[in-house]
Protein backbone atom coordinates (compact mmCIF):
# COMPACT_ATOMS: atom_id res chain seq x y z
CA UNK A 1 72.81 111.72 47.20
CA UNK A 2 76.06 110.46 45.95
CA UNK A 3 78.17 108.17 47.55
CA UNK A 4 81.46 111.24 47.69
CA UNK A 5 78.36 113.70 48.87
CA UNK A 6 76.68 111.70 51.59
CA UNK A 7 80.45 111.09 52.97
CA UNK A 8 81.65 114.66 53.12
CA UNK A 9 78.09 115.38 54.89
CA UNK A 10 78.35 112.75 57.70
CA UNK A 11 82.13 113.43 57.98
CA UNK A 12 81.34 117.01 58.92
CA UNK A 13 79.01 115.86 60.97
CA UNK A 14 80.74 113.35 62.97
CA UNK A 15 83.45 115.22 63.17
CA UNK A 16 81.60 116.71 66.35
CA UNK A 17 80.74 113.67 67.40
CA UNK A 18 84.05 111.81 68.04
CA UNK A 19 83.95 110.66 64.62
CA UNK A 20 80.67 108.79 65.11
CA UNK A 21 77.42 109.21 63.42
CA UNK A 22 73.90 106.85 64.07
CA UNK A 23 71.51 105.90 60.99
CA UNK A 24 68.62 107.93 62.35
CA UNK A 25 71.00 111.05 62.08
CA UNK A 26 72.15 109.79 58.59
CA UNK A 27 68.58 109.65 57.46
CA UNK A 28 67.54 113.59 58.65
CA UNK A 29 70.91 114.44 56.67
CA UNK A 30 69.46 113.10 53.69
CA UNK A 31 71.97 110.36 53.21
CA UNK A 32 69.24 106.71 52.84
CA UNK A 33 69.96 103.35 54.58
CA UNK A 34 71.29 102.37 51.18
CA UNK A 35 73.77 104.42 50.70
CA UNK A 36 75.08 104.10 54.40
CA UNK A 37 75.34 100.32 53.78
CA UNK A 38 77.11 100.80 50.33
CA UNK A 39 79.46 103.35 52.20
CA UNK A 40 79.94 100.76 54.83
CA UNK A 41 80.73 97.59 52.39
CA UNK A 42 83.04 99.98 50.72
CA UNK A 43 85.14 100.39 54.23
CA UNK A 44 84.69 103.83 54.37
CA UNK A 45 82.32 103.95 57.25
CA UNK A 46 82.45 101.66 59.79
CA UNK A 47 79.61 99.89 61.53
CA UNK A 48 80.69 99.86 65.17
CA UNK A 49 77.26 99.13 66.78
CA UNK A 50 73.16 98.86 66.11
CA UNK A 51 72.68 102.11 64.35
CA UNK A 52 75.54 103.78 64.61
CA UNK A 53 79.16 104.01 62.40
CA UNK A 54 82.06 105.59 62.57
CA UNK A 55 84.33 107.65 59.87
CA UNK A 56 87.26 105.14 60.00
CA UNK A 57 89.86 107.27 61.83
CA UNK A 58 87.31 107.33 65.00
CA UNK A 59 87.71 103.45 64.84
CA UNK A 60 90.96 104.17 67.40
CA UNK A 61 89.67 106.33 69.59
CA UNK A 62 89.55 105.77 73.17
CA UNK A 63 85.92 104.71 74.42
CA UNK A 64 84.21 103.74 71.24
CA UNK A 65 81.63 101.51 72.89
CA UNK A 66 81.00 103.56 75.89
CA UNK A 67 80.15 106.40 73.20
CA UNK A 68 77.98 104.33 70.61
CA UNK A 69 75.97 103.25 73.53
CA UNK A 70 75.07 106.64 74.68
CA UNK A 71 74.04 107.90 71.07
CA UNK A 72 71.56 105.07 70.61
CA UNK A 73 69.50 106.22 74.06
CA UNK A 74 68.46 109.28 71.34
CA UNK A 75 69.63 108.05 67.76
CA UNK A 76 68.09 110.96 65.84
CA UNK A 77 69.72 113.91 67.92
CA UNK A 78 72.86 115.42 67.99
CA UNK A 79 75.51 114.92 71.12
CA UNK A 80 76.09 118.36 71.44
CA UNK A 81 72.45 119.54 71.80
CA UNK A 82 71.86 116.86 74.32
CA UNK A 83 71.54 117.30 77.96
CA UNK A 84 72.46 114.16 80.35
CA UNK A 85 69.84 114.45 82.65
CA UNK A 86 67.01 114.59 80.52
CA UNK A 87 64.50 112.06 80.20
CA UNK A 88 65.86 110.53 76.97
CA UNK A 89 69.49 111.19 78.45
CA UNK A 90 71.64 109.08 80.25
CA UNK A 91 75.33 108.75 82.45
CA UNK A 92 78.05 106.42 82.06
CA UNK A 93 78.24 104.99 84.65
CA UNK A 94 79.52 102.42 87.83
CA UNK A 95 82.25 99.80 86.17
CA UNK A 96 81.80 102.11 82.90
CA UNK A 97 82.98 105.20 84.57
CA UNK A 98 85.81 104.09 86.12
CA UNK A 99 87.41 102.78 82.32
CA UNK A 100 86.23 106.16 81.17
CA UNK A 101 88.30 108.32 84.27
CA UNK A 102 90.78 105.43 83.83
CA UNK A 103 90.85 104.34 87.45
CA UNK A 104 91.74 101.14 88.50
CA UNK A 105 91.12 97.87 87.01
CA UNK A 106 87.76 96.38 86.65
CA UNK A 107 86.39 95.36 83.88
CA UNK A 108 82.50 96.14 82.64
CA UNK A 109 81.25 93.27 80.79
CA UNK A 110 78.86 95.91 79.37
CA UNK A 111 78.69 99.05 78.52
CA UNK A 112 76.70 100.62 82.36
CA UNK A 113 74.81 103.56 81.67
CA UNK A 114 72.69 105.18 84.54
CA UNK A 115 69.10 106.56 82.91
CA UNK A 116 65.88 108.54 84.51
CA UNK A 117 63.10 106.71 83.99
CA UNK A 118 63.05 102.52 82.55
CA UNK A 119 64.61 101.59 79.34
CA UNK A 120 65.35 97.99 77.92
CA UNK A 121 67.82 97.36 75.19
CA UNK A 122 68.19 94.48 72.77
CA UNK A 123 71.85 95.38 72.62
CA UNK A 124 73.37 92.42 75.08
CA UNK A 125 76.77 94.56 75.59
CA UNK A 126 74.49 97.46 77.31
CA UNK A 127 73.09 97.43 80.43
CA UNK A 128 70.78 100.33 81.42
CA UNK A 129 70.21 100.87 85.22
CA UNK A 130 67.29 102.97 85.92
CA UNK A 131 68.65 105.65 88.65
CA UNK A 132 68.62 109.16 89.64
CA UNK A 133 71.24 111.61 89.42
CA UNK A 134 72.12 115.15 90.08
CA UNK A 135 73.87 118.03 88.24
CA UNK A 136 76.05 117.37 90.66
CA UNK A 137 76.88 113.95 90.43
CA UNK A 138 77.73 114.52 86.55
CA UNK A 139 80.84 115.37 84.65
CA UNK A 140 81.57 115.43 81.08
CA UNK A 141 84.75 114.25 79.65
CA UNK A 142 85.33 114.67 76.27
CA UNK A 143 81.92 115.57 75.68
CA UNK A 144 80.79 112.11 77.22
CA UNK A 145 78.85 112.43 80.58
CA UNK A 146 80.19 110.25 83.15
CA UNK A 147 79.54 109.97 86.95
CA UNK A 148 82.14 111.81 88.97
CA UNK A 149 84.52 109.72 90.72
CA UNK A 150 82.74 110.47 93.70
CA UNK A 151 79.55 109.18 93.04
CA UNK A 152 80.79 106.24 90.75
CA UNK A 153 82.50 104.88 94.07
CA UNK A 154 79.45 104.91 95.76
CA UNK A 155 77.34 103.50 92.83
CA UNK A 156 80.46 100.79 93.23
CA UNK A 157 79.72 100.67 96.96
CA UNK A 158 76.19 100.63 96.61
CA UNK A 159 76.66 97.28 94.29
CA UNK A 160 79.08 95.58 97.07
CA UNK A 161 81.64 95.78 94.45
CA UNK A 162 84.99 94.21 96.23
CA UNK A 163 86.57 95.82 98.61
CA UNK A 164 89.94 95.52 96.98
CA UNK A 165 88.73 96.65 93.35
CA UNK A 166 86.68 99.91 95.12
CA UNK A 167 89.88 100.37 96.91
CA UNK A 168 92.45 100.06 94.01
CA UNK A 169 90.15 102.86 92.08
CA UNK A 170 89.99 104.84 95.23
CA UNK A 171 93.57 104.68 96.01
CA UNK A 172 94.29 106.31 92.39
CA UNK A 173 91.41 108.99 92.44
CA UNK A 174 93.84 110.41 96.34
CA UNK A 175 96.95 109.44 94.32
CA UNK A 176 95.49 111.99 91.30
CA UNK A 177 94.10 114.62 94.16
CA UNK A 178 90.63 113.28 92.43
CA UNK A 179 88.41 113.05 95.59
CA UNK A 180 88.10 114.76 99.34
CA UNK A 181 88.49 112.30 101.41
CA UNK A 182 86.48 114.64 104.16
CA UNK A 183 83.49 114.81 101.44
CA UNK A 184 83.43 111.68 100.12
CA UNK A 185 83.45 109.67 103.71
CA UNK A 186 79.96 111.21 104.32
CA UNK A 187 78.75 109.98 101.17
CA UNK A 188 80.27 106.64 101.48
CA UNK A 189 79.20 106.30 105.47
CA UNK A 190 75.74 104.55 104.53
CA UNK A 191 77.48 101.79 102.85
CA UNK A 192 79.97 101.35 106.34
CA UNK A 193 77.83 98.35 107.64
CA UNK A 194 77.74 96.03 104.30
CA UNK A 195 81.71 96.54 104.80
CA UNK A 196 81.74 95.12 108.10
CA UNK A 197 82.19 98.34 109.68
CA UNK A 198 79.52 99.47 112.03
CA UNK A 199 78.65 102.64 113.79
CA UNK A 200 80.27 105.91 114.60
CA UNK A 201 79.52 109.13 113.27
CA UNK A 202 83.08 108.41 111.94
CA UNK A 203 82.11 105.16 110.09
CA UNK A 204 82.64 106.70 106.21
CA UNK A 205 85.90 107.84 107.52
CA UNK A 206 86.33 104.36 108.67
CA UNK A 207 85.30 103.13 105.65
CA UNK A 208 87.58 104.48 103.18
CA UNK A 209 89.97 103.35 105.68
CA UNK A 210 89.35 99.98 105.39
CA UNK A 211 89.72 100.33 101.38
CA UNK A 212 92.68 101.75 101.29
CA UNK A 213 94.00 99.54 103.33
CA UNK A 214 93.01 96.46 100.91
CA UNK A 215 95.55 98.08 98.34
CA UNK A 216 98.27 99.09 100.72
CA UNK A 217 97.56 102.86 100.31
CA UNK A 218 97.19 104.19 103.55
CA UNK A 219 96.28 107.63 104.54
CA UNK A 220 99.34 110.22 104.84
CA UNK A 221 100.20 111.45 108.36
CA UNK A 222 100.52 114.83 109.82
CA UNK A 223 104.21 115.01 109.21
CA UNK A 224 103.67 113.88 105.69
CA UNK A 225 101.19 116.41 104.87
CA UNK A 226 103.48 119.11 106.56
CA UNK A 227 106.59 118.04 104.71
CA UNK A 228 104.72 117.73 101.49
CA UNK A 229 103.34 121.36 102.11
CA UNK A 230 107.09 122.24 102.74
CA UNK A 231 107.82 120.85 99.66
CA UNK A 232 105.19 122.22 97.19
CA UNK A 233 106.22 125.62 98.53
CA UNK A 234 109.60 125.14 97.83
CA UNK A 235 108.21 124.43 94.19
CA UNK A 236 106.88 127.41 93.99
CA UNK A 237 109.81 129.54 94.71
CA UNK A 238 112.20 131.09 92.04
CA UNK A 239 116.02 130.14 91.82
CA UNK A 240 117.14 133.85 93.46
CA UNK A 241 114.45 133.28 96.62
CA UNK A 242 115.62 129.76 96.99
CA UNK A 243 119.46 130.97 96.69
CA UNK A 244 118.49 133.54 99.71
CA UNK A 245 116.98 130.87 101.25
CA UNK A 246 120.34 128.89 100.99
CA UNK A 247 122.55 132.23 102.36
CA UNK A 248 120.61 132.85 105.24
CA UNK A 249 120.91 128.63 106.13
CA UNK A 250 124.94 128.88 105.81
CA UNK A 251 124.35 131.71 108.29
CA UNK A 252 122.54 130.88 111.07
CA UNK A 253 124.84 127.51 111.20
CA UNK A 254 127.56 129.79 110.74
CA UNK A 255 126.82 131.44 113.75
């Protein structure tokens, strides 16, 4: 295939693919190592990781690595058809996920993805951690599957990530309206003790607490939540039901 061929067919291809295509999917397209390489050397494909290259406008895009990593746990099959719980699937994951919500501020050395069943990789900037995950403990964004932000803060609990880091991401998940606090306290409650809080049936609760409080963010109160009710209603009125509103408040002082 010629060189102007093979890159209109992986272009089109890609373009489903944020821009990104692997050499096993190259090869069942018909386009040869060869000509990916010569495509490459002439700059217009980019080699972004082992196996897998990028149309050179995806070379900006958010989450490059995170993405390049998850094509290569199944190299010859499309993103789209791909399901992230099957056997060859896998999650983003812990210190991954919370770059790809954009929640606080750690940084992953390596790309974390969670997988079913034991992989290895010979890619140094991947680390695959063999764990097992639910439908519900899933979310796609952008196509990408990524651990909620629930159950990434207990994968970052479950690790004894710091306090103040778990609390910094937690703080902006409430800040977002991102978690239930209510929810997510009985899913963080196992993890209470290796926090240095210790029983209760109120211990998750406790918990997240204790996070939020490493960050300065501390739960609102019941007059907060009423006023910011007050307000968000207020929102939602027009300019004539809020005038009303005004008239019948010039009224009864009035009288």
């Amino acid at each position: 295939m010629r060189q102007g061929a093979a890159l209109r067919v992986l272009g089109e291809y890609a373009a489903d693919q944020w821009g990104l295509v692997t050499a096993a999917q190259a090869k069942r397209l018909g386009v040869d190592s060869v000509t990916v390489s010569r495509l490459a050397e002439a700059g217009l494909l980019a080699h972004v990781a082992r196996g897998v290259y990028a149309m050179p406008a995806a070379m900006a895009s958010a989450h490059l690595d995170e993405r390049a990593a998850w094509l290569r746990l199944a190299p010859d099959r499309p993103g789209w058809e791909r399901e992230p719980l099957d056997k060859d699937g896998g999650v983003i994951s812990h210190r991954s996920a919370t770059a790809v919500h954009d929640l606080g501020d750690l940084v992953a050395e390596s790309v974390e993805i969670t997988v079913p069943r034991r992989r290895t990789t010979r890619d140094p900037g991947v680390w695959l951690r063999t764990g097992r995950l639910t439908k519900a403990d899933v979310t796609r964004i952008d196509g990408l599957p990524v651990t909620t932000v629930d159950r990434t803060i207990v994968d970052l609990l479950a690790d004894r990530t710091d306090g103040g880091h778990v609390g910094e991401v937690l703080a902006e998940a409430h800040r977002h309206n991102l978690v239930d606090l209510n929810k997510l306290a009985r899913k963080v409650a196992p993890h209470a003790v290796a926090y240095g809080i210790h029983g209760g049936p109120d211990r998750g609760a406790k918990l997240i607490s204790h996070l939020l409080d490493h960050v300065g963010h501390g739960l609102p109160s019941d007059h907060d939540r009423q006023v910011s009710a007050v307000a968000r209603q207020l929102a939602a009125l027009d300019s004539a039901q809020l005038q009303r509103i005004s008239e019948l408040l010039r009224v009864a002082d009035a009288g």
